[in-house]
C-alpha atoms as a PDB file:
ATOM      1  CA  UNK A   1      -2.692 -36.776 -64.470  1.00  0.00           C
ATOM      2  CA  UNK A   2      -5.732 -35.943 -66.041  1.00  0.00           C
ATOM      3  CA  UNK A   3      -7.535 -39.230 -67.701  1.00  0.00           C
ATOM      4  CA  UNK A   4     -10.922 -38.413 -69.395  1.00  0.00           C
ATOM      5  CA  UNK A   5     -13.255 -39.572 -66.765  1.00  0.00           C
ATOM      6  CA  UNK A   6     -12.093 -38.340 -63.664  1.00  0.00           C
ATOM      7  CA  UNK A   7     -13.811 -34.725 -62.705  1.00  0.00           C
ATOM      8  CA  UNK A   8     -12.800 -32.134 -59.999  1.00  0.00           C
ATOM      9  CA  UNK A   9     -14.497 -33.297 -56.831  1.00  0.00           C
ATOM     10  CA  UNK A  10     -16.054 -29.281 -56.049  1.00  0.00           C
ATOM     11  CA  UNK A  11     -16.897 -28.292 -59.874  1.00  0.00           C
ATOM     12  CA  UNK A  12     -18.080 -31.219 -61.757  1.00  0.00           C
ATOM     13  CA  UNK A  13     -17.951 -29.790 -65.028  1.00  0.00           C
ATOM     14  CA  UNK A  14     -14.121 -29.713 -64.896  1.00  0.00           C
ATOM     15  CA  UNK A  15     -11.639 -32.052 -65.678  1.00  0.00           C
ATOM     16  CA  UNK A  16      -9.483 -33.318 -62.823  1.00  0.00           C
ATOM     17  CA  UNK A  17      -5.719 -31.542 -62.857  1.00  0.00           C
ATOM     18  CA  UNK A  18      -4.637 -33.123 -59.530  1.00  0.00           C
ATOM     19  CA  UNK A  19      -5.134 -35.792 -56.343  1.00  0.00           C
ATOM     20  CA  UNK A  20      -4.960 -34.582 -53.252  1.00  0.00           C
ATOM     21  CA  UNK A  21      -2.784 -36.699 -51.235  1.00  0.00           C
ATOM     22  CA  UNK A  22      -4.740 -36.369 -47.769  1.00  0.00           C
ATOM     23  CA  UNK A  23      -7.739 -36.976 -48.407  1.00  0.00           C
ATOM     24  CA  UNK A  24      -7.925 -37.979 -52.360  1.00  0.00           C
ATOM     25  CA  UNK A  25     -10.198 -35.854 -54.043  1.00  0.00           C
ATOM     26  CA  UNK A  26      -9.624 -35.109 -57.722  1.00  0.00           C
ATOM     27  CA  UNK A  27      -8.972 -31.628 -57.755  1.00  0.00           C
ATOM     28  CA  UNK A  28      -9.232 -29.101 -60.977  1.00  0.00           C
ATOM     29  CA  UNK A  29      -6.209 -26.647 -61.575  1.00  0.00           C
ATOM     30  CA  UNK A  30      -8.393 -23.648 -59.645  1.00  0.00           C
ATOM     31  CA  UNK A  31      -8.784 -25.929 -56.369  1.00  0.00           C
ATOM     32  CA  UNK A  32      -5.303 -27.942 -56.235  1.00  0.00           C
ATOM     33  CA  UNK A  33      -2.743 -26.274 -54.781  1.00  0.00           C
ATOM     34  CA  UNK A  34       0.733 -27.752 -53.925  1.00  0.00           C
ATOM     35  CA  UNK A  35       2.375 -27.082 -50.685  1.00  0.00           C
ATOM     36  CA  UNK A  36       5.895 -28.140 -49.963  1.00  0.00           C
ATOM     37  CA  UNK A  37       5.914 -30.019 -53.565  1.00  0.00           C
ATOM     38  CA  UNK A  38       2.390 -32.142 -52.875  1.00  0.00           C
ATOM     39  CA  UNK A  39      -0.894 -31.116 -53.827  1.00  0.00           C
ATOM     40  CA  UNK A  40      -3.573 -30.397 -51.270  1.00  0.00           C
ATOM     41  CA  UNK A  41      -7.473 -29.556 -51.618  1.00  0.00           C
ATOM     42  CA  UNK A  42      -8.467 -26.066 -49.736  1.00  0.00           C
ATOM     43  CA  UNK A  43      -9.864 -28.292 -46.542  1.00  0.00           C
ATOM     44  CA  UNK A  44      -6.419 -29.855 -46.121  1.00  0.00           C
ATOM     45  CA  UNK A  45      -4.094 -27.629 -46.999  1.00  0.00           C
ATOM     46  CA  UNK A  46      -5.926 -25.108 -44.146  1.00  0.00           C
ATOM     47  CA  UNK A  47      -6.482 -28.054 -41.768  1.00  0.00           C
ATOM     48  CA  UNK A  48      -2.520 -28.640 -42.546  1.00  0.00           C
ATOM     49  CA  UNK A  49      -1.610 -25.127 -42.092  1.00  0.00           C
ATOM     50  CA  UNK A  50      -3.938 -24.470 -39.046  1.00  0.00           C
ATOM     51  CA  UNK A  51      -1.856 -27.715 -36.892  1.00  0.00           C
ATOM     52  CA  UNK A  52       0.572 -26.254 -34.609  1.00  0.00           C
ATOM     53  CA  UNK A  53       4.439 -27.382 -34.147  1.00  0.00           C
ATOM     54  CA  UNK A  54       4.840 -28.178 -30.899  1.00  0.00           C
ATOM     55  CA  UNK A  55       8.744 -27.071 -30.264  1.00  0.00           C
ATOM     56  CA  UNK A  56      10.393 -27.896 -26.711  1.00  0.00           C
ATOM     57  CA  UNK A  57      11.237 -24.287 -24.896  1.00  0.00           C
ATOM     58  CA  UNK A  58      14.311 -25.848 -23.937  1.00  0.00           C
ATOM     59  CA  UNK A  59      16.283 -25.456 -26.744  1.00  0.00           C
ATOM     60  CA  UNK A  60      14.981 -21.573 -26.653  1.00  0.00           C
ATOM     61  CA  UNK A  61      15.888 -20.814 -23.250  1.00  0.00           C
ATOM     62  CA  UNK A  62      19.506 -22.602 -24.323  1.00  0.00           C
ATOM     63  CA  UNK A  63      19.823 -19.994 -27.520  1.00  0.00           C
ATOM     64  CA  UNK A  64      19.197 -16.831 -24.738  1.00  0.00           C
ATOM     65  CA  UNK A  65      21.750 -18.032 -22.142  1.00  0.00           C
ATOM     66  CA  UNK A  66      24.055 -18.929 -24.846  1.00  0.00           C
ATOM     67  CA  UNK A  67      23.392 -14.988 -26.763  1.00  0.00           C
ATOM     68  CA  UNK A  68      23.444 -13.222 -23.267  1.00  0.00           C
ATOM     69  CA  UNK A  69      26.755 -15.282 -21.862  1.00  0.00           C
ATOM     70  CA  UNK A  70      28.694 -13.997 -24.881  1.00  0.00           C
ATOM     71  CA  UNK A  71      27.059 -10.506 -24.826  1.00  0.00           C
ATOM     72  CA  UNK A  72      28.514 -10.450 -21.010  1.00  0.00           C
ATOM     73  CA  UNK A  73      31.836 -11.622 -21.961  1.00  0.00           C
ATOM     74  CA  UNK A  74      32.328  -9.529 -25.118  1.00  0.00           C
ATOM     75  CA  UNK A  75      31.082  -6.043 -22.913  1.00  0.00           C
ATOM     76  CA  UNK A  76      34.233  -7.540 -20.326  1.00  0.00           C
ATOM     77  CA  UNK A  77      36.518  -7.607 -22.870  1.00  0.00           C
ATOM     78  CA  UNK A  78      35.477  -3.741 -24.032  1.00  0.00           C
ATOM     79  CA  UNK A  79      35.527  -2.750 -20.880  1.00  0.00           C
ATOM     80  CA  UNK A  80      39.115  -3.875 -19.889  1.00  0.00           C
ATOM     81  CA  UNK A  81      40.522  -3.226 -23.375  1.00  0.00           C
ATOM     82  CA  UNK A  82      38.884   0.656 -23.100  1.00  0.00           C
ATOM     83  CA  UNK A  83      40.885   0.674 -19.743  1.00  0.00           C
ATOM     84  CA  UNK A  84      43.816  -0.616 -21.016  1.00  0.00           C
ATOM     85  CA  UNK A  85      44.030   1.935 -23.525  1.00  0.00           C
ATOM     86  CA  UNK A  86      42.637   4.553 -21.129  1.00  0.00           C
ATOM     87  CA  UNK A  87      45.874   3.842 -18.780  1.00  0.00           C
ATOM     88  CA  UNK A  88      48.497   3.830 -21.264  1.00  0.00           C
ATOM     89  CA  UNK A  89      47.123   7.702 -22.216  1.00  0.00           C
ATOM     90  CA  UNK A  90      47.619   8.850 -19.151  1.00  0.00           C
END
């Protein structure tokens, strides 16, 4: 992507490599950087990075019953099958 005239937007004496695609700079190869197959200028990319995923705790709390349900069940089964096998010993 590099025609003639176009120069990196922090080091004018370079040619332009890239665009960034939030904010359009032209970029040279040292300050383009691609993230998730787009290129970014260092402002971006960090504001971009920096911006938090807000996630709902539902689905969280959902995973730990879920995990500690079949935890429970699989120590009842041990326990009775241990028994089992305890009795038939004896």
């Amino acid at each position: 992507m590099s025609p003639s005239g176009n120069r990196c937007a922090v080091h004018f004496e370079r040619h332009a490599f890239a665009r960034c695609m939030s904010c359009t700079k032209t970029l040279c190869q040292e300050c383009a950087t691609q993230w998730d197959g787009i290129w970014h200028c260092a402002q971006c990319l960090g504001a971009k990075r920096g911006a938090k995923v807000e996630r709902s705790p539902l689905l969280s709390w959902i995973g730990v019953v879920t995990v500690s349900a079949l935890l429970l069940f699989l120590g009842a089964r041990l326990m009775v099958w241990t028994a089992a096998a305890m009795a038939s010993l004896f």
